[in-house]
Protein backbone atom coordinates (compact mmCIF):
# COMPACT_ATOMS: atom_id res chain seq x y z
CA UNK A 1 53.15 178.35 97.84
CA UNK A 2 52.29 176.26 100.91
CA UNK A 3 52.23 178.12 104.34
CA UNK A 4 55.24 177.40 106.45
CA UNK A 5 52.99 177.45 109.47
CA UNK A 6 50.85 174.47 108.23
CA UNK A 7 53.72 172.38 108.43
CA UNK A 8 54.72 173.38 111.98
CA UNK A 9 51.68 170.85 113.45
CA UNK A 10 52.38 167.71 111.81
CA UNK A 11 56.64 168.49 112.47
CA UNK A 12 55.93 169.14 115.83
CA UNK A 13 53.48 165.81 116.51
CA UNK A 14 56.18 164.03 114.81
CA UNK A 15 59.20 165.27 117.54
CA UNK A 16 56.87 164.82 120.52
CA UNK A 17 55.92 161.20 118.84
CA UNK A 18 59.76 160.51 118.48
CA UNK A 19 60.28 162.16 122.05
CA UNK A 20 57.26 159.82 123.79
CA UNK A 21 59.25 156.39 121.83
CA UNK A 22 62.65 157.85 123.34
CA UNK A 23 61.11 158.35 126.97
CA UNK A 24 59.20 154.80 126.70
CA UNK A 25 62.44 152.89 125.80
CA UNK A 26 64.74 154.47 128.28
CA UNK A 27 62.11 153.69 130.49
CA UNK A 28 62.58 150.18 130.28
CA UNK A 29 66.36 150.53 129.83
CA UNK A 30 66.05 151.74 133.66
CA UNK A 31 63.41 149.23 134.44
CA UNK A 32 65.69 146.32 133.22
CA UNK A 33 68.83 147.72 135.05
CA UNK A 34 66.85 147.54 138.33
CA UNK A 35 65.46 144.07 137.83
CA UNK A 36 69.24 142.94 137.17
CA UNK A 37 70.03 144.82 140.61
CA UNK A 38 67.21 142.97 142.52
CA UNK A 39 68.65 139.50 140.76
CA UNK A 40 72.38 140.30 141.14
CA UNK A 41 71.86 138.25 144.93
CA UNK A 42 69.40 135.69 143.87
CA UNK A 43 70.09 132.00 143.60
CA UNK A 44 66.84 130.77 142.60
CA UNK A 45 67.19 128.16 139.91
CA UNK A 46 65.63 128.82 136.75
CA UNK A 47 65.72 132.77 137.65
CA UNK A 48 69.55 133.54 137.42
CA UNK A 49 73.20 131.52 137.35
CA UNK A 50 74.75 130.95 140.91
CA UNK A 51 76.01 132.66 142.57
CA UNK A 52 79.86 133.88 142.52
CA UNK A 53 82.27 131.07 144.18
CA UNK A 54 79.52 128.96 143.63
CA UNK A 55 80.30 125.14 142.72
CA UNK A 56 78.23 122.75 140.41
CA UNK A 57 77.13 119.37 141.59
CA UNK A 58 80.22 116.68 141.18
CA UNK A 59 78.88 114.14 138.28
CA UNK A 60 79.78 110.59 139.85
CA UNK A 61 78.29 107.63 138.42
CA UNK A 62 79.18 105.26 141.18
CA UNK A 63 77.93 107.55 143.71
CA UNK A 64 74.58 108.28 141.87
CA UNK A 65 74.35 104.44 141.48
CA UNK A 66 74.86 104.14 145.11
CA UNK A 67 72.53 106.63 146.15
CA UNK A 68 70.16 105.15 143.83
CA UNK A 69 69.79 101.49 145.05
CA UNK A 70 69.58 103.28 148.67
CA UNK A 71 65.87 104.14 147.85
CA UNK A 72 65.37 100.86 144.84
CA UNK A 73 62.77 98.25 145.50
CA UNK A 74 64.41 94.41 146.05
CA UNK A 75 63.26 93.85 142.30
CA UNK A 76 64.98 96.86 141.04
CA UNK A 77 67.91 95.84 143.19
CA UNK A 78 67.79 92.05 142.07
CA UNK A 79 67.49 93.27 138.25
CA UNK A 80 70.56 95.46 138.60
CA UNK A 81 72.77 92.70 140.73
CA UNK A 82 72.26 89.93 137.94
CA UNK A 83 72.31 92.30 135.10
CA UNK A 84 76.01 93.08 136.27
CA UNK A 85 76.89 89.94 136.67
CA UNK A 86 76.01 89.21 133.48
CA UNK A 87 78.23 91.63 132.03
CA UNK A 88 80.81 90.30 133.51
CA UNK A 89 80.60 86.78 132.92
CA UNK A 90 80.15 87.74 129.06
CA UNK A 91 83.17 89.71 129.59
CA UNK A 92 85.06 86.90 131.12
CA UNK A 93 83.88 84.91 127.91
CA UNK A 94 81.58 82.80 130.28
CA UNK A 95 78.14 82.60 128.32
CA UNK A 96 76.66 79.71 130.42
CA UNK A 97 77.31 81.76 133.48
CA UNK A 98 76.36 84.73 131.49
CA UNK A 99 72.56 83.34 130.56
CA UNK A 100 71.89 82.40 133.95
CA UNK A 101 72.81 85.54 135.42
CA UNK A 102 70.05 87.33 132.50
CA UNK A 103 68.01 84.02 133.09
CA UNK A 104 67.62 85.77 136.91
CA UNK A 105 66.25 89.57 135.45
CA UNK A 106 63.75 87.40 133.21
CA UNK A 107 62.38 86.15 136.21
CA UNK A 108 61.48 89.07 138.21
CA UNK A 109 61.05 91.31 135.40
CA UNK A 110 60.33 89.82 132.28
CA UNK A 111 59.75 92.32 130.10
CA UNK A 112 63.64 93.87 131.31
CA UNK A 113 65.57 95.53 127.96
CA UNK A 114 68.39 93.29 128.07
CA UNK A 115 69.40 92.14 124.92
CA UNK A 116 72.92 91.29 125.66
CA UNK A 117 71.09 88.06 126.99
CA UNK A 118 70.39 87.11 123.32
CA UNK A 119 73.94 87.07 122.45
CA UNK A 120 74.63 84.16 125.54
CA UNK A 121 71.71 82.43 124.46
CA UNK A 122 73.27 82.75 120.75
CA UNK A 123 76.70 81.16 121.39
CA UNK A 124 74.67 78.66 123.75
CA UNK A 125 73.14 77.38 120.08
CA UNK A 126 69.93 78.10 122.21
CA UNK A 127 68.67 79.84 118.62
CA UNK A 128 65.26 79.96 119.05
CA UNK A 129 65.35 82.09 122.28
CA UNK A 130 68.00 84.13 121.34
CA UNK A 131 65.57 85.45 118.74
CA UNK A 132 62.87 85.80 120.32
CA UNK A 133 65.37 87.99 123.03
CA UNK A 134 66.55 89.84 120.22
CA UNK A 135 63.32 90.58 118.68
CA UNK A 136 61.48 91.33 121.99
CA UNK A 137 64.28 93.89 123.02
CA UNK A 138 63.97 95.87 119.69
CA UNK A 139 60.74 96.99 119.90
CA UNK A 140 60.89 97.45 123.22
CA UNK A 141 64.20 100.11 122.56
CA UNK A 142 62.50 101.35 119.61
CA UNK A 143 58.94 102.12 120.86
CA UNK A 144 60.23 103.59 123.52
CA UNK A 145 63.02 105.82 122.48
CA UNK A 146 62.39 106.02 118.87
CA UNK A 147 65.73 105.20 117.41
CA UNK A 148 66.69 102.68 115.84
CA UNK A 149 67.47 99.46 117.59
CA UNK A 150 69.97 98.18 114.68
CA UNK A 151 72.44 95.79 117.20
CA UNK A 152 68.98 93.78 118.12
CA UNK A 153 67.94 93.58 114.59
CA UNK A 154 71.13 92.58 113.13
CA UNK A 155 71.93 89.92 115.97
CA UNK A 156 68.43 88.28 114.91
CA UNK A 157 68.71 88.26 111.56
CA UNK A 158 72.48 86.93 112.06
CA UNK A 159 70.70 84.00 114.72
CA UNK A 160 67.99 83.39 112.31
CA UNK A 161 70.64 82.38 109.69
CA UNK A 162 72.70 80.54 112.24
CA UNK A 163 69.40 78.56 112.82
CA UNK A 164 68.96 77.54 109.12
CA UNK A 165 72.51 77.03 108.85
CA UNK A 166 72.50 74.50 112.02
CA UNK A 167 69.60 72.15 110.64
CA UNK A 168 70.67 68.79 109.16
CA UNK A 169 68.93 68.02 106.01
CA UNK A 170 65.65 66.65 106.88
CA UNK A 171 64.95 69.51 109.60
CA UNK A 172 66.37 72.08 106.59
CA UNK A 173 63.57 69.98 104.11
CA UNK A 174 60.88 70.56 106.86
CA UNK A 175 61.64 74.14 107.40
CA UNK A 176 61.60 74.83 103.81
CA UNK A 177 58.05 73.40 102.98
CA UNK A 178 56.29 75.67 105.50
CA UNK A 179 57.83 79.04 103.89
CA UNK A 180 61.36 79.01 105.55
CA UNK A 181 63.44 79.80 108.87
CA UNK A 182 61.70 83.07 109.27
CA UNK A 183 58.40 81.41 110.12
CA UNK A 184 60.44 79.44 112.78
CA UNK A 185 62.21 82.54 114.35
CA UNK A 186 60.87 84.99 116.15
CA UNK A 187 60.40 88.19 113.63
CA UNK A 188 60.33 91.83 113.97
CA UNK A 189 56.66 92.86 112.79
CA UNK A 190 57.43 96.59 111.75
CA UNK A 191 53.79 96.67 110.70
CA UNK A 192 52.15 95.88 113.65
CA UNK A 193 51.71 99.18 115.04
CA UNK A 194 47.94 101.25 114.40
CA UNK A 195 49.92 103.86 112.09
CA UNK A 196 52.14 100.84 110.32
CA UNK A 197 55.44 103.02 110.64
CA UNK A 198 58.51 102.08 109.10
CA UNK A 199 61.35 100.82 111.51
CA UNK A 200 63.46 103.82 112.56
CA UNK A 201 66.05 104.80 110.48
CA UNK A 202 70.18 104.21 111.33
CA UNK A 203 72.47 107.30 111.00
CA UNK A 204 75.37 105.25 111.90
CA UNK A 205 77.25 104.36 108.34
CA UNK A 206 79.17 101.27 109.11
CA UNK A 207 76.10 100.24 111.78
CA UNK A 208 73.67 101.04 108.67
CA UNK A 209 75.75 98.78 106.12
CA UNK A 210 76.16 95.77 108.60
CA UNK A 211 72.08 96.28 109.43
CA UNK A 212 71.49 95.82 105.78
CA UNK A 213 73.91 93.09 104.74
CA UNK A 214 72.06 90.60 107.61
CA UNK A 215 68.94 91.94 106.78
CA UNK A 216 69.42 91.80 102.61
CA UNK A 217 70.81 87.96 103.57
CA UNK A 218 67.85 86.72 105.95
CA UNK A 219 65.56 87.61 103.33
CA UNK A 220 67.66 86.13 100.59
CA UNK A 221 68.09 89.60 98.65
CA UNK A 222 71.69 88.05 97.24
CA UNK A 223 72.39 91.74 95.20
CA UNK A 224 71.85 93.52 98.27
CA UNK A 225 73.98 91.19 100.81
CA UNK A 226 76.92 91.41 97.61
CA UNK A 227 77.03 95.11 97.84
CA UNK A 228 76.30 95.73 101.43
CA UNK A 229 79.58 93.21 101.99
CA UNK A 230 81.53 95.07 99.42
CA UNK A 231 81.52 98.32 101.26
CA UNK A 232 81.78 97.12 104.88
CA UNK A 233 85.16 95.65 103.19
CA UNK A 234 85.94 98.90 101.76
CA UNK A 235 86.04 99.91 105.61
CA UNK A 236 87.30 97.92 107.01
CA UNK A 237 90.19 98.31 104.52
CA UNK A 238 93.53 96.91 104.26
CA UNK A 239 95.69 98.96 106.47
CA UNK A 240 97.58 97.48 109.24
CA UNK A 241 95.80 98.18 112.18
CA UNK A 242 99.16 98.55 114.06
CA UNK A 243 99.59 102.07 112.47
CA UNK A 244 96.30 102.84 111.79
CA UNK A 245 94.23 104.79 114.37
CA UNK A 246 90.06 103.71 114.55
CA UNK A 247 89.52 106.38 116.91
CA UNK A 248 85.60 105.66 115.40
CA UNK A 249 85.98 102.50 115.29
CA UNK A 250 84.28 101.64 112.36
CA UNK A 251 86.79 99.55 111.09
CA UNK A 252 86.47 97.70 114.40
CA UNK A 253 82.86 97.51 113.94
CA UNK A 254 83.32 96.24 109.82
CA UNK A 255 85.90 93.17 110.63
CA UNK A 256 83.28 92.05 113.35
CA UNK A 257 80.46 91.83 111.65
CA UNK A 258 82.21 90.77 108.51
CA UNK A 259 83.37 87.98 110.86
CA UNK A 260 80.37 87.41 112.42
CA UNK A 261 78.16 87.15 109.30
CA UNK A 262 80.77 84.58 106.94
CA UNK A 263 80.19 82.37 110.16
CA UNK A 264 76.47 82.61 110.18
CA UNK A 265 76.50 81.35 106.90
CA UNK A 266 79.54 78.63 107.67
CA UNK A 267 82.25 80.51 106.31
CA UNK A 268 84.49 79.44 109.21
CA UNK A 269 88.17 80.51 107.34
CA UNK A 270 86.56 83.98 106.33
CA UNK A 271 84.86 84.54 109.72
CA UNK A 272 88.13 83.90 111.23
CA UNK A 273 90.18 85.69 110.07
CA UNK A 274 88.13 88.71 110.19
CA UNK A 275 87.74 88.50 113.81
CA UNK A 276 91.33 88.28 114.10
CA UNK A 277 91.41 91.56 112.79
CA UNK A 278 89.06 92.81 114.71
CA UNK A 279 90.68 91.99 117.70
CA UNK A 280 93.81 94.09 116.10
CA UNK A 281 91.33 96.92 116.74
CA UNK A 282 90.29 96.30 120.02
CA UNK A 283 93.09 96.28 122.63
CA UNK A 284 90.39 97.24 125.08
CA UNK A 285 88.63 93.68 124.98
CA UNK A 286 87.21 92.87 128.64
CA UNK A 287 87.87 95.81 130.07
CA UNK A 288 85.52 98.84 128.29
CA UNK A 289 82.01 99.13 129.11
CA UNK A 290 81.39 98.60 125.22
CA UNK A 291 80.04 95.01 124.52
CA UNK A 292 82.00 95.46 121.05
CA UNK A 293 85.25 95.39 122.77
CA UNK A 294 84.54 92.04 124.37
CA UNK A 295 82.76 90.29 121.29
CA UNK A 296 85.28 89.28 118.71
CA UNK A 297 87.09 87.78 121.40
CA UNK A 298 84.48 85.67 122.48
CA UNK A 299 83.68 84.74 119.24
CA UNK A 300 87.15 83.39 118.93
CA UNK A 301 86.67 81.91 122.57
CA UNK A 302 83.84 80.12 121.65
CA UNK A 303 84.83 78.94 118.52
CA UNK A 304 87.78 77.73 119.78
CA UNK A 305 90.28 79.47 117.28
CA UNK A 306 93.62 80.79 119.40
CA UNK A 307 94.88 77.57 118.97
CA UNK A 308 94.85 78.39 115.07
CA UNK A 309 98.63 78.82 114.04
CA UNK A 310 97.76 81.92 111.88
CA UNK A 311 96.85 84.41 114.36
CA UNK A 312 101.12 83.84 114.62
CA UNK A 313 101.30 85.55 111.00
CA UNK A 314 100.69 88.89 112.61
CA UNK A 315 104.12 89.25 114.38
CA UNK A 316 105.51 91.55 116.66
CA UNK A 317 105.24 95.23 117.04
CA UNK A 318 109.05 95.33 117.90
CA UNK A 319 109.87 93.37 114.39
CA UNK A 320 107.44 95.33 112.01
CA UNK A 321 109.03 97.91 109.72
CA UNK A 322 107.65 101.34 109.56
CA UNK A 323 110.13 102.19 107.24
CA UNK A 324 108.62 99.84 104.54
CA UNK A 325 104.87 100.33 105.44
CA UNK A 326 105.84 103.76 105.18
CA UNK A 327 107.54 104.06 101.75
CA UNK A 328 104.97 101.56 100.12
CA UNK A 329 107.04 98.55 100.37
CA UNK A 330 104.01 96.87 102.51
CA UNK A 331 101.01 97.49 99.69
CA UNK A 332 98.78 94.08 100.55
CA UNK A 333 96.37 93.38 103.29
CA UNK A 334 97.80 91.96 106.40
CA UNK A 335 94.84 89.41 105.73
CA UNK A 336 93.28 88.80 102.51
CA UNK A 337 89.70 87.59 102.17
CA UNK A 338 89.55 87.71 98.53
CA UNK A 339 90.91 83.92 98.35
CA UNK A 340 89.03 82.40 95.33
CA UNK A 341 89.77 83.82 91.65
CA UNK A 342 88.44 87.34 90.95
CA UNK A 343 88.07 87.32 87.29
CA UNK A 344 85.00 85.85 85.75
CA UNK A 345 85.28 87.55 82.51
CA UNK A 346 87.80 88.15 79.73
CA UNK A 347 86.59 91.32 78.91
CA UNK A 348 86.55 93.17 82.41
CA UNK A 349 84.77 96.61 82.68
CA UNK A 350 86.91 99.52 83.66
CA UNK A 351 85.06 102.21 86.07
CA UNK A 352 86.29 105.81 86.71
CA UNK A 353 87.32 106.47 90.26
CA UNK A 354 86.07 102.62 91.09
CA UNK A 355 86.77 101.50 94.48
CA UNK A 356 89.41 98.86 94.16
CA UNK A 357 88.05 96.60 97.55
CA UNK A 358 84.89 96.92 96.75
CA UNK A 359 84.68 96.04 92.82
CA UNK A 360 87.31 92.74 94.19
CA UNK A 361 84.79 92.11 96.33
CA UNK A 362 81.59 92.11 94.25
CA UNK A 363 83.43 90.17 91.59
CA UNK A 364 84.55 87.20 94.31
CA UNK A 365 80.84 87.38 95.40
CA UNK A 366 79.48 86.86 92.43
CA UNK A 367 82.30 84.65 91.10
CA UNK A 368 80.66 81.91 93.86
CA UNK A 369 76.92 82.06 93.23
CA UNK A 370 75.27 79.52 91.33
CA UNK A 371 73.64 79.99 87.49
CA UNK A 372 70.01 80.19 89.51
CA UNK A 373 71.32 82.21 92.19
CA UNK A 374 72.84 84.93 89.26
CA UNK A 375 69.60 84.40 87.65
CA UNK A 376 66.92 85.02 90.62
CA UNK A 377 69.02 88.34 91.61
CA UNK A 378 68.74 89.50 88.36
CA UNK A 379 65.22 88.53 88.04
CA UNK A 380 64.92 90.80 91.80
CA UNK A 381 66.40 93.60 90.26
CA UNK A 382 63.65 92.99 86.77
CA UNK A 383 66.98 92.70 84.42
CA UNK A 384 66.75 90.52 81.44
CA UNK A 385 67.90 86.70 82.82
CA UNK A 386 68.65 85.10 79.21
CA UNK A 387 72.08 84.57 78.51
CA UNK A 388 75.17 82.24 79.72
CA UNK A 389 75.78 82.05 82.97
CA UNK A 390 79.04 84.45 82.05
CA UNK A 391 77.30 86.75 80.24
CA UNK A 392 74.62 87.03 83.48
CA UNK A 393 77.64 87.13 85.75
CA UNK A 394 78.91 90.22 83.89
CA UNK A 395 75.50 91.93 83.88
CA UNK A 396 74.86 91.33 87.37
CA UNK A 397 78.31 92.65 87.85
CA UNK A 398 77.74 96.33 86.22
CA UNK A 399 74.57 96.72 87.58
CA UNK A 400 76.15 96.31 91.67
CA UNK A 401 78.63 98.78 90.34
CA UNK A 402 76.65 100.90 89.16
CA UNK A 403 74.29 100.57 92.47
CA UNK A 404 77.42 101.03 94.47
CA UNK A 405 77.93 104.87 92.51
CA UNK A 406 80.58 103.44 89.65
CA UNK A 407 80.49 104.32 86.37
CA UNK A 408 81.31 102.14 83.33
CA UNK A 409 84.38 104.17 81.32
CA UNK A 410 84.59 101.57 78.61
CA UNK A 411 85.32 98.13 78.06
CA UNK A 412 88.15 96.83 76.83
């Protein structure tokens, strides 16, 4: 048997080991107590929260602002003065005005981030410099805050196919033989960095889908721009924007570009009456600090198109009936962009859980292209290219749906 009195030692170092980890910690517990009696009057930032009673600083803009071009150098002061009266005169649908006033920043500071300027410069049909505004001012953003700068890229993709669009036919024949418009306009070179990085990447969904239908359509991707369109039509949807809150307003944000990008490409019915919607989403236009409240309106402005008698079809709030929107008895789009026939096929596919706005929409698009156009975006997406031009519509046709997350049920 073991002797009880060799286990006495190693018990006992074990309760004075237990006893020194005991004193050590309530130690500390008294050490810590003190420290938050020394701090208890402190107000040292960094060391402890205010004091009791005490009041944060009040956040004012205008008197920040103030304060600020108190101590700004005439430059800084100059850049800010013409900068805001810029803004304005866009919001006031002025663009000459407008360009001037940006014309001013250029000036005295020409490498300023200001690429509002492009858009006065755009609806000035002053192309050229509008990209080269746009282009300038997205790697400026993106270089220096590393997000994506997706309103620059997708206003010069959109002014680089306003540029081709605008060339009669022996400036289009020109531009063509040396490679296109995009060695005319001023490009984005993503690649001209020492590491070659990527452009960033856009969280925003509807700002992502509107960056990739002007991009897929500047570089003549047709399968791309088809599906990108489809789903910025999905969102944009076919509620009446009268009862239907946008509180993101992405369906704001789909119309507009929507609008802007079928009159890029000429489109002028399409484009306006998507920016009539638009403006159905925006009763804020001229007066919020966001440029996309002003824009579809100046589109219209500058296009001249309030004249148009179908902006009447809309009606009055005091003569639409809930009742019937609400019970179903309204089931159509206010406006309807899906004008030309839908069908190209006698044997249509049938998809589970398809999306009807955006299968309508793929079929229109597709409906319009030309034999070679259905051929060359199958030939982009390596699909086989031999067939009738129906047959090639109806392949090109599965394969968007299937790209846009369909799948084919049967066929009947």
């Amino acid at each position: 048997p073991i002797d009880a009195s060799r286990r006495r030692p190693a018990s006992t170092a074990l309760h004075m080991a237990k006893k020194k980890d005991s004193t050590a910690a309530e130690r500390e517990r008294r050490d810590e107590d003190r420290r938050r009696q020394d701090r208890k009057e402190d107000v040292v930032i960094g060391k402890t929260s205010a004091m009791a009673g005490a009041k944060d600083f009040e956040i004012n803009p205008k008197a920040t602002e103030e304060e600020w071009l108190q101590y700004a150098s005439e430059v800084e002061r100059l850049v800010h003065s013409a900068t805001d009266t810029g803004m304005e005169m866009l919001q006031m649908f002025r663009v000459k005005e407008a360009a001037e006033a940006f014309g001013r920043v250029f000036e005295v500071k020409p490498n300023a981030y200001l690429w509002q300027a492009g858009i006065a410069k755009f609806y000035l049909k002053e192309y050229l410099e509008a990209a080269e505004i746009f282009a300038r001012n997205a790697k400026l953003f993106e270089s220096k805050f590393g997000s994506a700068a997706t309103e620059e890229r997708i206003w010069r993709d959109a002014t680089q196919l306003k540029y081709a669009k605008s060339l009669n036919r022996k400036d289009t024949n020109a531009v063509k033989e040396i490679g296109g418009a995009k060695y005319v306009v001023a490009q984005i070179n993503d690649d001209d960095g020492d590491d070659g990085d990527t452009p960033p990447a856009e969280t925003r969904r509807v700002m992502k889908l509107a960056r990739d239908l002007f991009a897929a359509s500047a570089e003549g991707d047709t399968s791309r721009t088809l599906l990108s369109h489809a789903k910025l039509e999905s969102i944009a949807g076919k509620e009446d924007p009268r009862l239907t809150p946008d509180r993101k307003m992405w369906k704001l944000t789909a119309w507009y570009y929507l609008g802007l990008h079928a009159d890029c490409l000429g489109d002028e019915a399409t484009s306006c009456k998507c920016m009539k919607m638009a403006i159905l989403y925006c009763p804020n236009s001229g007066k919020s600090e966001n440029v996309l409240y002003t824009l579809p309106m100046l589109h219209m402005a500058q296009r001249d198109w309030f004249d148009d008698d179908d902006f009447d079809d809309f009606g009055d709030m005091d003569d639409f009936d809930d009742e019937a929107f609400d019970d179903g008895g309204i089931d159509e789009p206010i406006i309807n962009v899906h004008d030309g026939p839908l069908e190209f096929t006698s044997t249509p596919a049938v998809f589970k859980d398809s999306d009807p706005i955006i299968e309508a929409s793929i079929r229109e698009g597709i409906s319009k292209l030309t034999f070679g156009k259905v051929k060359e975006a199958l030939k982009l997406k390596k699909m086989v290219t031999v067939g009738s031009k129906e047959e090639l519509q109806q392949r090109l046709f599965l394969s968007l749906m299937k790209d846009a997350g369909f799948h084919q049920d049967m066929l009947s």
